[in-house]
C-alpha atoms as a PDB file:
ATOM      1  CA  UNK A   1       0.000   0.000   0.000  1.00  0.00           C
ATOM      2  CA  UNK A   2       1.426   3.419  -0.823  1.00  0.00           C
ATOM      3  CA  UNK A   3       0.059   7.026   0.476  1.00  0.00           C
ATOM      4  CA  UNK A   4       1.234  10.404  -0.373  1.00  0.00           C
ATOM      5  CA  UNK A   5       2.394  12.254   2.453  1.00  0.00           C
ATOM      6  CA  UNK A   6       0.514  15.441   3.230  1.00  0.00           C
ATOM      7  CA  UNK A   7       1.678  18.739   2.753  1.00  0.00           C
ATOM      8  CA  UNK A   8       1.576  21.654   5.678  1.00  0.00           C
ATOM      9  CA  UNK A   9       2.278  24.759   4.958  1.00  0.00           C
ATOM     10  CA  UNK A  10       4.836  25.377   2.014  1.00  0.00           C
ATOM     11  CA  UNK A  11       7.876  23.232   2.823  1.00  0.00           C
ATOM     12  CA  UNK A  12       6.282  21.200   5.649  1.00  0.00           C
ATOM     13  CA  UNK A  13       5.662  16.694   4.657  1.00  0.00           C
ATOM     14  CA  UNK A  14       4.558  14.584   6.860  1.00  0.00           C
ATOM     15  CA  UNK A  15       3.780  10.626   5.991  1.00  0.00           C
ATOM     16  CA  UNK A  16      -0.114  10.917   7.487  1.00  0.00           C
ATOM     17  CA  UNK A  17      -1.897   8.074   6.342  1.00  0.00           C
ATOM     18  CA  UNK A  18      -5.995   6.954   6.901  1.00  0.00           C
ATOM     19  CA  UNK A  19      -6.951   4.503   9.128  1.00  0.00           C
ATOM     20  CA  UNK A  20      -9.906   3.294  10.833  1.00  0.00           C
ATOM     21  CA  UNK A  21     -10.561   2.894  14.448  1.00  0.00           C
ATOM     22  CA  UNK A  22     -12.915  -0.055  15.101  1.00  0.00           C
ATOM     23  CA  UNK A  23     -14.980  -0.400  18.548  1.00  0.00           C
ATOM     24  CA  UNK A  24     -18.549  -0.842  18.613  1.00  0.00           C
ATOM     25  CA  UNK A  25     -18.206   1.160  15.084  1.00  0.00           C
ATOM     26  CA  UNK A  26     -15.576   2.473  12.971  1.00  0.00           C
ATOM     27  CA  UNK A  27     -14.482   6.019  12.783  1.00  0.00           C
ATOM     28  CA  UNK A  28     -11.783   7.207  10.513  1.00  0.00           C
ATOM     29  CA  UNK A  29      -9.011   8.863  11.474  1.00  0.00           C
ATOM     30  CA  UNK A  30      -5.542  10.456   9.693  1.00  0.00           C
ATOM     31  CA  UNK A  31      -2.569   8.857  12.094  1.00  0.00           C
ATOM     32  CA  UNK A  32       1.713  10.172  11.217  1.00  0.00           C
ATOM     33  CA  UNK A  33       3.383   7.184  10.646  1.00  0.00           C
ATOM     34  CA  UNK A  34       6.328   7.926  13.633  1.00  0.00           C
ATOM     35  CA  UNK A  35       9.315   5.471  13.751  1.00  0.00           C
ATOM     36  CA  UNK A  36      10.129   7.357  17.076  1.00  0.00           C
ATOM     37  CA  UNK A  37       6.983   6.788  19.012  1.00  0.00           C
ATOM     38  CA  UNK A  38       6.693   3.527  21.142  1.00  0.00           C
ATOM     39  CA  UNK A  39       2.961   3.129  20.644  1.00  0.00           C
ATOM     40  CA  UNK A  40       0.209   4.239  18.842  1.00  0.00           C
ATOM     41  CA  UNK A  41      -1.900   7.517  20.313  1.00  0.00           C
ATOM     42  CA  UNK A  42      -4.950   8.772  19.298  1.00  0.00           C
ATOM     43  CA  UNK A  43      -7.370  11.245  20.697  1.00  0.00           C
ATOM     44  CA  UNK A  44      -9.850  10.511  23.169  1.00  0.00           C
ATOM     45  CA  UNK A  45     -12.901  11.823  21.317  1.00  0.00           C
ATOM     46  CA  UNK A  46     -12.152   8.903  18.335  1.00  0.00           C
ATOM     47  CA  UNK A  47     -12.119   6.190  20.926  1.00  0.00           C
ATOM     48  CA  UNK A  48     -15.425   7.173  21.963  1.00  0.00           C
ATOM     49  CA  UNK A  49     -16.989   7.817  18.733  1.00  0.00           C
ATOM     50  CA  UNK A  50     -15.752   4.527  18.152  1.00  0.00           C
ATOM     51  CA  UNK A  51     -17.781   2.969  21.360  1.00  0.00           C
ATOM     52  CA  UNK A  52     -14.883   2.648  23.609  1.00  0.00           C
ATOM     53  CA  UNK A  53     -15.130   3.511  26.877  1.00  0.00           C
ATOM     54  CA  UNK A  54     -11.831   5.264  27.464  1.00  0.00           C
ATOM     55  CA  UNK A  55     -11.456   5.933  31.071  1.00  0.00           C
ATOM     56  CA  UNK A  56     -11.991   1.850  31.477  1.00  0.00           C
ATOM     57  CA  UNK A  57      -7.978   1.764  29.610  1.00  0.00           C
ATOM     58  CA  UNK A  58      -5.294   0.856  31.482  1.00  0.00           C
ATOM     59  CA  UNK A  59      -3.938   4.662  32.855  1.00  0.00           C
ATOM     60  CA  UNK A  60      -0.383   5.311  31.704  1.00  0.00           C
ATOM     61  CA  UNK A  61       1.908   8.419  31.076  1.00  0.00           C
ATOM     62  CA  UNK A  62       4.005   9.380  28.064  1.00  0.00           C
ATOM     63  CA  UNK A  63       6.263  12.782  28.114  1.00  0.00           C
ATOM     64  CA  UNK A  64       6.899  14.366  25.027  1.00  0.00           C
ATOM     65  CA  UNK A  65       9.214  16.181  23.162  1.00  0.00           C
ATOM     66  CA  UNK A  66       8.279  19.252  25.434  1.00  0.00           C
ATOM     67  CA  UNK A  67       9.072  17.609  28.320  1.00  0.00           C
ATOM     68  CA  UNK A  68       5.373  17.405  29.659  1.00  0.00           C
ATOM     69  CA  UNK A  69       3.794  14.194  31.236  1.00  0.00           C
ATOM     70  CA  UNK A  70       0.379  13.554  30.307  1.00  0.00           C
ATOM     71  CA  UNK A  71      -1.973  10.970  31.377  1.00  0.00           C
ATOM     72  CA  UNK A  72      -3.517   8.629  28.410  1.00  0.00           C
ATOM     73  CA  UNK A  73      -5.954   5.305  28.369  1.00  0.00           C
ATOM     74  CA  UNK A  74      -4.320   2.168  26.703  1.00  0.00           C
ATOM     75  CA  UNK A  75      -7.016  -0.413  25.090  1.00  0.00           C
ATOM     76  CA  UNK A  76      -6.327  -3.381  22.226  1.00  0.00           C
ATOM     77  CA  UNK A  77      -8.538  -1.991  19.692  1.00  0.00           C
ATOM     78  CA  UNK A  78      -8.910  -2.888  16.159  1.00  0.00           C
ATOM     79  CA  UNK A  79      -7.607  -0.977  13.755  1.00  0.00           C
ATOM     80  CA  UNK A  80      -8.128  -1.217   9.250  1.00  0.00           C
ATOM     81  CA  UNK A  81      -5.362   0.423   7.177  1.00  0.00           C
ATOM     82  CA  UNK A  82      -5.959  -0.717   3.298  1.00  0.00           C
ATOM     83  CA  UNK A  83      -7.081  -4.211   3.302  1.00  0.00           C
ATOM     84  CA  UNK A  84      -5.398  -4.865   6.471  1.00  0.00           C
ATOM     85  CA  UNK A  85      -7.624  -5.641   9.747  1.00  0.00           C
ATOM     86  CA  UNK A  86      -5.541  -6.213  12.823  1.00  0.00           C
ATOM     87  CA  UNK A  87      -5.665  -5.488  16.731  1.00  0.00           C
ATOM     88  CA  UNK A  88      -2.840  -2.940  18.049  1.00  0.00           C
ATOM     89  CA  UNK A  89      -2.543  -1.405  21.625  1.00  0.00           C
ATOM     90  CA  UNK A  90      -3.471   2.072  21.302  1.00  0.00           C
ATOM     91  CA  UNK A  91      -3.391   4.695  24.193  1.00  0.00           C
ATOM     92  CA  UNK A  92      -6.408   7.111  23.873  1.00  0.00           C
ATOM     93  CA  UNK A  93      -4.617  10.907  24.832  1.00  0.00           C
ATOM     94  CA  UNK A  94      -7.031  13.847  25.871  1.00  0.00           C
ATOM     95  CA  UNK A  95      -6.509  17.171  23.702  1.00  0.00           C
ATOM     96  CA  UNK A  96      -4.830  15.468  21.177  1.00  0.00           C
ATOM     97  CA  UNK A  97      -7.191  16.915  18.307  1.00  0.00           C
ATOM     98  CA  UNK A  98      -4.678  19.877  18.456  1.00  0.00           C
ATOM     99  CA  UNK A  99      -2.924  18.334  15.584  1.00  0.00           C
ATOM    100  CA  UNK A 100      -5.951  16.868  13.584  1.00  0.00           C
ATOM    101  CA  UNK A 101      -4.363  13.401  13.332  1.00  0.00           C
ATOM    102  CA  UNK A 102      -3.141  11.131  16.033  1.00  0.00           C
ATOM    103  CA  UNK A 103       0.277   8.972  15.817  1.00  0.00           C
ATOM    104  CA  UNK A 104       1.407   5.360  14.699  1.00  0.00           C
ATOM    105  CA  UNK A 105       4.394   3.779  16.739  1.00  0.00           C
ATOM    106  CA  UNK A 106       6.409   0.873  16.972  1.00  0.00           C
ATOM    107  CA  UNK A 107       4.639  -1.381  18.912  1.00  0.00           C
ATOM    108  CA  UNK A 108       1.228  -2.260  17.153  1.00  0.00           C
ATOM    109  CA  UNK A 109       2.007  -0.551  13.940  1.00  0.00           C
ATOM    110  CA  UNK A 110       5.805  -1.110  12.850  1.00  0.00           C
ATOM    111  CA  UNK A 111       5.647  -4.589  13.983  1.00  0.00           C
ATOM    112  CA  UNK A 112       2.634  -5.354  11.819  1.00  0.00           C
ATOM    113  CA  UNK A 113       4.160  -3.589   8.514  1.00  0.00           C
ATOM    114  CA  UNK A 114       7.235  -3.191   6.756  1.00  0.00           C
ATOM    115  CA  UNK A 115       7.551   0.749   6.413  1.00  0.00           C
ATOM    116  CA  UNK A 116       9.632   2.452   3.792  1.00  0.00           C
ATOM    117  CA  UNK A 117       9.540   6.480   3.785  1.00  0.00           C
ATOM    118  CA  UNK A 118      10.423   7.685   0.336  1.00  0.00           C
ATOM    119  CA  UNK A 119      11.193  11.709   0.968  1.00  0.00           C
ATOM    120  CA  UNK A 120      11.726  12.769  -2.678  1.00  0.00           C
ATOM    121  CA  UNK A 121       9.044  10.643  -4.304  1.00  0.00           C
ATOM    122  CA  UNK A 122       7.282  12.454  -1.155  1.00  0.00           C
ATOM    123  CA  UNK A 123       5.269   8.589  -0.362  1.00  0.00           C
ATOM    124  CA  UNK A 124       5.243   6.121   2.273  1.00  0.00           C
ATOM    125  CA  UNK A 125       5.074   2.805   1.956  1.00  0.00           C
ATOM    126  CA  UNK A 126       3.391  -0.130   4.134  1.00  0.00           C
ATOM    127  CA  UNK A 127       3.830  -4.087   3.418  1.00  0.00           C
ATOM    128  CA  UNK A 128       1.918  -6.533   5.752  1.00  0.00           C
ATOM    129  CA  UNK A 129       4.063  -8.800   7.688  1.00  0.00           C
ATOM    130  CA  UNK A 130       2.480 -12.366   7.115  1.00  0.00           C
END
C-alpha cells in the first residue's frame, strides 16, 4: 500500500496516512506514521466515537518532546489500514485533536508492517508482515 504524504504549509511533509478505528463502530481517522513513538496515540474523542469507553484503559503516562507528562488510556482496539484488519494497543490521549491526526508507533504498527519512507518521491510505503 502506498500514500502520499501530506503537505503543511509550504515546505512542511509529513507521511499521514488513513486509518480506521474499530470499537462498537468504525471512525476514521488520519494517524503520522512515527518510527520514534513507542505506541500508537490517538485522541480521546475517536475512541469514543468509536464505542470505547476510554477511562476503562489501562492509565499510563508518556512525556513528550516538550518535556510534559500527560496521562492517556491504553485499550487493544482494532484498527483497518488498506485491506489490512488487525488489533494494536493504542493509548487514547485527551486534547490530542490539536494536531488533527493522532500517531502510529512501533509497537502495534511497525511490527505489523514493513515501512519504507520515500522523501523525494514524497510517499510512504506499508507491506503486511504475514
Amino acid at each position: 500500500m502506498k500514500f502520499k504524504y501530506t503537505r503543511y504549509g509550504r515546505n512542511m511533509l509529513r507521511p499521514i496516512i488513513p486509518v480506521e478505528v474499530v470499537g462498537r463502530q468504525a471512525v476514521p481517522y488520519e494517524v503520522l506514521v512515527d518510527s520514534g513513538a513507542d505506541i500508537s496515540i490517538f485522541d480521546v474523542e475517536i475512541g469514543t466515537l468509536a464505542g470505547i469507553d476510554v477511562e476503562a484503559g489501562q492509565p499510563s503516562t508518556l512525556v513528550g518532546a516538550t518535556g510534559i507528562e500527560e496521562v492517556f488510556y491504553l485499550h487493544t482496539v482494532g484498527l483497518k489500514i488498506g485491506d489490512a484488519v488487525f488489533r494494536a494497543p493504542v493509548g487514547f490521549l485527551p486534547n490530542m485533536t490539536k494536531n488533527g491526526y493522532g500517531v502510529v508507533g512501533q509497537r502495534g504498527f511497525f511490527d505489523k508492517f514493513i515501512v519504507k519512507f520515500d522523501l523525494l518521491k514524497e510517499e510512504v510505503e506499508l507491506k503486511e508482515r504475514k
